[in-house]
PDB file of N, CA and C in Angstrom:
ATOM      1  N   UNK A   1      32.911 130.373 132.797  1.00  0.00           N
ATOM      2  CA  UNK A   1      33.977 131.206 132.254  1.00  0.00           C
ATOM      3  C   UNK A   1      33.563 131.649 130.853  1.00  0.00           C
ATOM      4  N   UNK A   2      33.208 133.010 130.739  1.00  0.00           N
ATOM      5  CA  UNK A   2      32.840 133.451 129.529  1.00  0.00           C
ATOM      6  C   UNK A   2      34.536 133.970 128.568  1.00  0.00           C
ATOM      7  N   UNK A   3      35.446 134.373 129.199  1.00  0.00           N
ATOM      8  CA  UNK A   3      36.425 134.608 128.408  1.00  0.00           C
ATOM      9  C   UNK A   3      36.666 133.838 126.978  1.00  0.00           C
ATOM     10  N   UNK A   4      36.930 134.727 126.263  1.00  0.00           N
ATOM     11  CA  UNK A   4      37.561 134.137 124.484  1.00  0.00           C
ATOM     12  C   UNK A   4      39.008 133.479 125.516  1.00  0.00           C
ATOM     13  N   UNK A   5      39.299 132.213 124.657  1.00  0.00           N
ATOM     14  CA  UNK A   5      40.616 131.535 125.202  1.00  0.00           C
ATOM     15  C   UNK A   5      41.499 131.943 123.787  1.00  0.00           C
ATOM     16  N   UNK A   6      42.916 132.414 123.969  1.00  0.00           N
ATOM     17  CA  UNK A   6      43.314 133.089 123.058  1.00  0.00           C
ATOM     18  C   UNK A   6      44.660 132.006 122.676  1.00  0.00           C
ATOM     19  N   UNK A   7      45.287 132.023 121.635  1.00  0.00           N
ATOM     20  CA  UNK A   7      46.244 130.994 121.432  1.00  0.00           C
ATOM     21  C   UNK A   7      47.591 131.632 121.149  1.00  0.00           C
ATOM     22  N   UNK A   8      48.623 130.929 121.176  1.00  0.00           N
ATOM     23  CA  UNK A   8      49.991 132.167 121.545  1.00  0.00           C
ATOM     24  C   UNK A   8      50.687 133.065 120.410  1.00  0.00           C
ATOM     25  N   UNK A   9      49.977 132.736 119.230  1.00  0.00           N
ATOM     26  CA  UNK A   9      50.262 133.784 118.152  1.00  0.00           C
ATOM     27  C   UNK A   9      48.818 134.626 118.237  1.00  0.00           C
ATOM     28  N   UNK A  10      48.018 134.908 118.533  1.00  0.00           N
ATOM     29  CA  UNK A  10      47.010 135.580 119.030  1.00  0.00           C
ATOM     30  C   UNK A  10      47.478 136.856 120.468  1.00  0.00           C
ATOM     31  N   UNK A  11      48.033 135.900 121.361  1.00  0.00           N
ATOM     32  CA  UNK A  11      48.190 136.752 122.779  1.00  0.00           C
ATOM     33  C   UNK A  11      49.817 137.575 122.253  1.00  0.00           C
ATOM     34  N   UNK A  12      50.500 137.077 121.603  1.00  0.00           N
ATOM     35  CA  UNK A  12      51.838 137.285 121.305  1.00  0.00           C
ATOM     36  C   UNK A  12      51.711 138.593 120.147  1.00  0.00           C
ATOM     37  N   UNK A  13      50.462 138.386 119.276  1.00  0.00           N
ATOM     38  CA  UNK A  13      50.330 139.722 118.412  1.00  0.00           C
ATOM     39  C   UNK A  13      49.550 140.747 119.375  1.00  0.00           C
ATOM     40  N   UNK A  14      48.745 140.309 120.470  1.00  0.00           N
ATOM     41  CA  UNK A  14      48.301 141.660 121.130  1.00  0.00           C
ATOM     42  C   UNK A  14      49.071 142.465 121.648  1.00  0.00           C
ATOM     43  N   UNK A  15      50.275 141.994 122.467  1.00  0.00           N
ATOM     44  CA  UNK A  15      51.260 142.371 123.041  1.00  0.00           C
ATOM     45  C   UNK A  15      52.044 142.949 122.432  1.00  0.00           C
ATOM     46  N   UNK A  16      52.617 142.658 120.797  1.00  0.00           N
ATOM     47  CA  UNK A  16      53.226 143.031 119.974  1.00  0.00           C
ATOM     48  C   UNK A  16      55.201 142.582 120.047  1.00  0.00           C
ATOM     49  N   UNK A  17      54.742 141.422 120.334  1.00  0.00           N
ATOM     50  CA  UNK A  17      55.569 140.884 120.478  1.00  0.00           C
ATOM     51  C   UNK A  17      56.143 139.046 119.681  1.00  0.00           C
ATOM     52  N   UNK A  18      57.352 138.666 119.954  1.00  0.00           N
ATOM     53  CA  UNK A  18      57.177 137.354 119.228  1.00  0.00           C
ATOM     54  C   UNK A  18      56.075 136.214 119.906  1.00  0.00           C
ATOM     55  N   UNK A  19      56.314 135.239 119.630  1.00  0.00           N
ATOM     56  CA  UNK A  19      55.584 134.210 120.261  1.00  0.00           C
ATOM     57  C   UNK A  19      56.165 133.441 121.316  1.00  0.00           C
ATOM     58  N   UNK A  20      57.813 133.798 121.477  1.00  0.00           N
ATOM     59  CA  UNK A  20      58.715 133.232 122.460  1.00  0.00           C
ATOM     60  C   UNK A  20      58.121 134.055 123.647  1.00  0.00           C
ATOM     61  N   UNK A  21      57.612 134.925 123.590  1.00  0.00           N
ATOM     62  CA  UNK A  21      57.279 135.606 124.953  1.00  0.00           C
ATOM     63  C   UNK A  21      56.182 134.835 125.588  1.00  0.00           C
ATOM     64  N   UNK A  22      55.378 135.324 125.151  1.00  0.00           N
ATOM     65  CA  UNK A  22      53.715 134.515 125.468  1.00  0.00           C
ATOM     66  C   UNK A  22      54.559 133.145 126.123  1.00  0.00           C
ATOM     67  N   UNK A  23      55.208 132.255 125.360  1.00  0.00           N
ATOM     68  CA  UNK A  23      55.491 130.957 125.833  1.00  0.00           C
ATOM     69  C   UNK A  23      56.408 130.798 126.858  1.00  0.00           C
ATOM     70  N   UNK A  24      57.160 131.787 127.014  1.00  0.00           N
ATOM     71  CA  UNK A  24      57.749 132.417 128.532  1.00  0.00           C
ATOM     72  C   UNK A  24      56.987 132.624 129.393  1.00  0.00           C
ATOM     73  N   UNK A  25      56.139 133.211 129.358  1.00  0.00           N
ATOM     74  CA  UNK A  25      55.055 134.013 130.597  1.00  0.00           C
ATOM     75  C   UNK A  25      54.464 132.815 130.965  1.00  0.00           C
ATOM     76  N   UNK A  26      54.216 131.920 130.117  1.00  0.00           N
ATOM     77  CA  UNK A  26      53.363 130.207 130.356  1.00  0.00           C
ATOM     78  C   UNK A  26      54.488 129.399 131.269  1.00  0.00           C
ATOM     79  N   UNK A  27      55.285 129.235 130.937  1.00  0.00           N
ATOM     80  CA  UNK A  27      56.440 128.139 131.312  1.00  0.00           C
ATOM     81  C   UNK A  27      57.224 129.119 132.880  1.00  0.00           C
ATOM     82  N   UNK A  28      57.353 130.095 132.797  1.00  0.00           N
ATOM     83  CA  UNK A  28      57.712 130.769 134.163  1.00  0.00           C
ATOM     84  C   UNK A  28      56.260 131.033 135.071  1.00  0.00           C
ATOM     85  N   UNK A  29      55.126 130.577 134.492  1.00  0.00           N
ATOM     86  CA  UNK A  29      53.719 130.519 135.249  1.00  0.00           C
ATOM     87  C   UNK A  29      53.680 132.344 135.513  1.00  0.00           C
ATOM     88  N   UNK A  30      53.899 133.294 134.925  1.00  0.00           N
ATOM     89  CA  UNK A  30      53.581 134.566 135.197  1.00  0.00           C
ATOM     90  C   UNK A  30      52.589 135.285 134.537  1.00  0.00           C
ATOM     91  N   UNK A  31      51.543 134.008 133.549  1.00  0.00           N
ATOM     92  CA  UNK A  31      50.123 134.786 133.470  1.00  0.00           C
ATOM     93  C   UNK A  31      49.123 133.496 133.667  1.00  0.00           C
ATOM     94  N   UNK A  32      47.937 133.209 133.685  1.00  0.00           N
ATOM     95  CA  UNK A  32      46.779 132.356 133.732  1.00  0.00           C
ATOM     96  C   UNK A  32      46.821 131.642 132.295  1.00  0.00           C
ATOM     97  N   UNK A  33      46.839 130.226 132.294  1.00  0.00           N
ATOM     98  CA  UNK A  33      46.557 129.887 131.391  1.00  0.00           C
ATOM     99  C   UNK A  33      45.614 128.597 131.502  1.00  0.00           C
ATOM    100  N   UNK A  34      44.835 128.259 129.862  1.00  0.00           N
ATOM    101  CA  UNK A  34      44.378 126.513 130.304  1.00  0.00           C
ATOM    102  C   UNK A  34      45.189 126.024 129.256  1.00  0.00           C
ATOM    103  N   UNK A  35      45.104 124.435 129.784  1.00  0.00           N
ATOM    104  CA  UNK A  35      45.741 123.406 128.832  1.00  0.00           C
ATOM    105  C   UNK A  35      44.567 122.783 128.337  1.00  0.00           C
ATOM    106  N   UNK A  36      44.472 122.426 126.823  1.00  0.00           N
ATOM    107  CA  UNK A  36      43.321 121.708 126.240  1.00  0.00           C
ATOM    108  C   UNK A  36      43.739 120.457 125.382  1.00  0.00           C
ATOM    109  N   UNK A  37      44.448 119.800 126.233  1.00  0.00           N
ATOM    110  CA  UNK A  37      45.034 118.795 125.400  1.00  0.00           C
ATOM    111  C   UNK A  37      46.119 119.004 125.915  1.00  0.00           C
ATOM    112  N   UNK A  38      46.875 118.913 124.385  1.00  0.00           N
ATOM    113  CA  UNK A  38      48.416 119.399 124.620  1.00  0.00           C
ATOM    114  C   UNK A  38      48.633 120.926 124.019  1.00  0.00           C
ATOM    115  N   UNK A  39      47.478 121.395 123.831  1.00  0.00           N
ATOM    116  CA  UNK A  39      47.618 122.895 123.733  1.00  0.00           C
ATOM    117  C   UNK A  39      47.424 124.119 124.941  1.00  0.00           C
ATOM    118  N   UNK A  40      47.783 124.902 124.690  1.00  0.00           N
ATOM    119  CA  UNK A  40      47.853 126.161 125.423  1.00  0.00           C
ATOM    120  C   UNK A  40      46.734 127.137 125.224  1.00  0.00           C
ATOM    121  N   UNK A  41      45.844 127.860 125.677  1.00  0.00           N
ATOM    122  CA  UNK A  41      44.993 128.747 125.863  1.00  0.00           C
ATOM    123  C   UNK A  41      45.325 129.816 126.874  1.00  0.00           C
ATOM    124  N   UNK A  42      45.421 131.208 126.680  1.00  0.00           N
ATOM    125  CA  UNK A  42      45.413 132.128 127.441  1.00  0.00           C
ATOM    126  C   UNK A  42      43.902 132.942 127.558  1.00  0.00           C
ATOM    127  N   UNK A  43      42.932 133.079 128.783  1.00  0.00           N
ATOM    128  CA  UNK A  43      42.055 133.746 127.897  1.00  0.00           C
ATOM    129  C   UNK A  43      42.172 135.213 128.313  1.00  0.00           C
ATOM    130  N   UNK A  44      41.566 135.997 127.596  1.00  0.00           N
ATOM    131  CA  UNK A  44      41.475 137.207 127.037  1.00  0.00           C
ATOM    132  C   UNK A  44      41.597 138.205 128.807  1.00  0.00           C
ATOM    133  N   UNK A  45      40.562 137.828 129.602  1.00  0.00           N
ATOM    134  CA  UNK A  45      40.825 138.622 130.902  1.00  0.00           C
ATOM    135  C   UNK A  45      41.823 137.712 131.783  1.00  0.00           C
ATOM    136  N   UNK A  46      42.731 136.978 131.701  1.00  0.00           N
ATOM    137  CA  UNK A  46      43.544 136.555 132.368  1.00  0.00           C
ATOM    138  C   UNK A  46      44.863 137.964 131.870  1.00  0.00           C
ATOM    139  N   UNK A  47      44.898 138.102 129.880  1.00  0.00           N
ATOM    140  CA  UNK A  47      46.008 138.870 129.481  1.00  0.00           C
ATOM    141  C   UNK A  47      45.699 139.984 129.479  1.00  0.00           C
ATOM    142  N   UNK A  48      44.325 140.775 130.081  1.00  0.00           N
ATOM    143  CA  UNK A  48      43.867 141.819 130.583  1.00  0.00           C
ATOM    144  C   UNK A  48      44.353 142.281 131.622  1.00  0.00           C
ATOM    145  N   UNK A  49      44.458 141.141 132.372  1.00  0.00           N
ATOM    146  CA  UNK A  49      44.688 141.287 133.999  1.00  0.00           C
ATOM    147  C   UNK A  49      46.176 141.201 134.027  1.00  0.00           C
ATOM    148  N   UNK A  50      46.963 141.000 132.973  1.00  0.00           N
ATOM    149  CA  UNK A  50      48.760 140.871 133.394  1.00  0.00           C
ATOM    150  C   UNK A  50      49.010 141.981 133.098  1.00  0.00           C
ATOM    151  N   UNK A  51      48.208 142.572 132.085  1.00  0.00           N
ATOM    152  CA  UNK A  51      48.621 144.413 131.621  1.00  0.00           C
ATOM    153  C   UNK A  51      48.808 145.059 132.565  1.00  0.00           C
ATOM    154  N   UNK A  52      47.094 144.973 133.049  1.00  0.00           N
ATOM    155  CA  UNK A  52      47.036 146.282 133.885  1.00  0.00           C
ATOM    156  C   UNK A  52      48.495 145.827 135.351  1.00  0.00           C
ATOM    157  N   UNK A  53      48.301 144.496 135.735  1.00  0.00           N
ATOM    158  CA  UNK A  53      49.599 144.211 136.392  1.00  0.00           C
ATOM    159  C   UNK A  53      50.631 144.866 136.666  1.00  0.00           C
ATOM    160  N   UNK A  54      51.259 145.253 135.377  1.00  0.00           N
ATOM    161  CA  UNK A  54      52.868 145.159 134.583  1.00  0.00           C
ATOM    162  C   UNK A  54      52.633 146.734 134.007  1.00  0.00           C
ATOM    163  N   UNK A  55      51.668 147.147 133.787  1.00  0.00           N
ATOM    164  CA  UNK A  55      51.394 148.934 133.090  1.00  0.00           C
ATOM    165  C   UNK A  55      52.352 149.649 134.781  1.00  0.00           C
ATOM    166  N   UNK A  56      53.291 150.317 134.118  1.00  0.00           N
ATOM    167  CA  UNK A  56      53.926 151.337 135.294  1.00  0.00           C
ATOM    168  C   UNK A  56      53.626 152.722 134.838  1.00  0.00           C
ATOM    169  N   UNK A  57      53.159 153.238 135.632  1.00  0.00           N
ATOM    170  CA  UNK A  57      52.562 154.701 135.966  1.00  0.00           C
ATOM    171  C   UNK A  57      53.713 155.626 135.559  1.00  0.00           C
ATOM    172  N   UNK A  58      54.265 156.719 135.037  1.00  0.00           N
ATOM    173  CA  UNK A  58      54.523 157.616 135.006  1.00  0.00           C
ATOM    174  C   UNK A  58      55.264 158.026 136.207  1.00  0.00           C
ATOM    175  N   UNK A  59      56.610 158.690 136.470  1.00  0.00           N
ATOM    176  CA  UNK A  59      57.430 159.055 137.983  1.00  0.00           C
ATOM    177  C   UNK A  59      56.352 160.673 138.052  1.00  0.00           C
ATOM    178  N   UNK A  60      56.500 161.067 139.137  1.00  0.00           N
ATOM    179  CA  UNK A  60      56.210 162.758 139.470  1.00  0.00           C
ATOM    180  C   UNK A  60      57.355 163.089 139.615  1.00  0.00           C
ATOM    181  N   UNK A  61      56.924 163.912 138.628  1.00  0.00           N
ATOM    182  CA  UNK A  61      58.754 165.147 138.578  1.00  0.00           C
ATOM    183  C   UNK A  61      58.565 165.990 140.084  1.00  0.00           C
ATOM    184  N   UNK A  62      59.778 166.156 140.595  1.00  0.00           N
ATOM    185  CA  UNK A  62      60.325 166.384 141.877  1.00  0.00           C
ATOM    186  C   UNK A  62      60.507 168.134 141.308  1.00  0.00           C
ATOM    187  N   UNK A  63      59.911 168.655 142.425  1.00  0.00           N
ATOM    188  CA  UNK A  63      59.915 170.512 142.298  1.00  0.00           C
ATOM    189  C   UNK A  63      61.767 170.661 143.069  1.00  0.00           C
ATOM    190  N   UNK A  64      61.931 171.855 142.398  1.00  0.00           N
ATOM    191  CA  UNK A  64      63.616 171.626 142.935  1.00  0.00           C
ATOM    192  C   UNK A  64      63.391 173.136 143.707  1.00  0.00           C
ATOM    193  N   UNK A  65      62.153 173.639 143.758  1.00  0.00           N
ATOM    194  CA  UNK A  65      62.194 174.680 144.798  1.00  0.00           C
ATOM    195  C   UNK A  65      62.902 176.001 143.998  1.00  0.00           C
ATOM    196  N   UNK A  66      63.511 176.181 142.679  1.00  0.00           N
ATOM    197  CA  UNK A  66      64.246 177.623 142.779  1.00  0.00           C
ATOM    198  C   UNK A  66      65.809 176.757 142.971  1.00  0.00           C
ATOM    199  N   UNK A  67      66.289 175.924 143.102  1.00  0.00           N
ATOM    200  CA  UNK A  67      67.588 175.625 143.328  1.00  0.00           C
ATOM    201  C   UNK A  67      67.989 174.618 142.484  1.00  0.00           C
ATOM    202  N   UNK A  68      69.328 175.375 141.865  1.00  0.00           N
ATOM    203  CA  UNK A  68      70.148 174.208 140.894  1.00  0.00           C
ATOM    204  C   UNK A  68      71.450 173.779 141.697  1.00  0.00           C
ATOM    205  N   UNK A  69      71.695 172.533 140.696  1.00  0.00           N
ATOM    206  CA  UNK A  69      72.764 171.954 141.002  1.00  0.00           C
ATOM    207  C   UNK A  69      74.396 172.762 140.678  1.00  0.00           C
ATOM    208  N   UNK A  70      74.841 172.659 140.870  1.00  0.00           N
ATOM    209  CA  UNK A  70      76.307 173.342 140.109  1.00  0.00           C
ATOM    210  C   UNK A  70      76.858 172.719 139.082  1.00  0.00           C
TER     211      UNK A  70
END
């Protein structure tokens, strides 16, 4: 495993977010993590891999053909 292991004020500033999150995503098991002790490690392509996950695409605007609503 070559990944940087990242720590939760680390993964929590990439995200741009507090540090209660990161420690949410750990404790509801909804990203990869290691334990090194009694610490927490996220590494770097585990929080790569929850992005691209969780990234939602853009809707396609719907053609209305020439016809409005009233």
């Amino acid at each position: 495993m070559s990944d940087r292991l990242l720590t939760i004020p680390q993964v929590a500033d990439r995200l741009g977010t507090s540090v209660r999150f990161p420690r949410r995503l750990v404790a509801e098991r909804r990203i990869v993590f290691v334990k090194v002790g009694r610490h927490v490690r996220i590494p770097e392509g585990a929080l790569a891999e929850f992005i691209t996950r969780n990234t939602v695409s853009p809707a396609q605007r719907r053609r209305t053909h020439g016809r409005r609503a009233a």
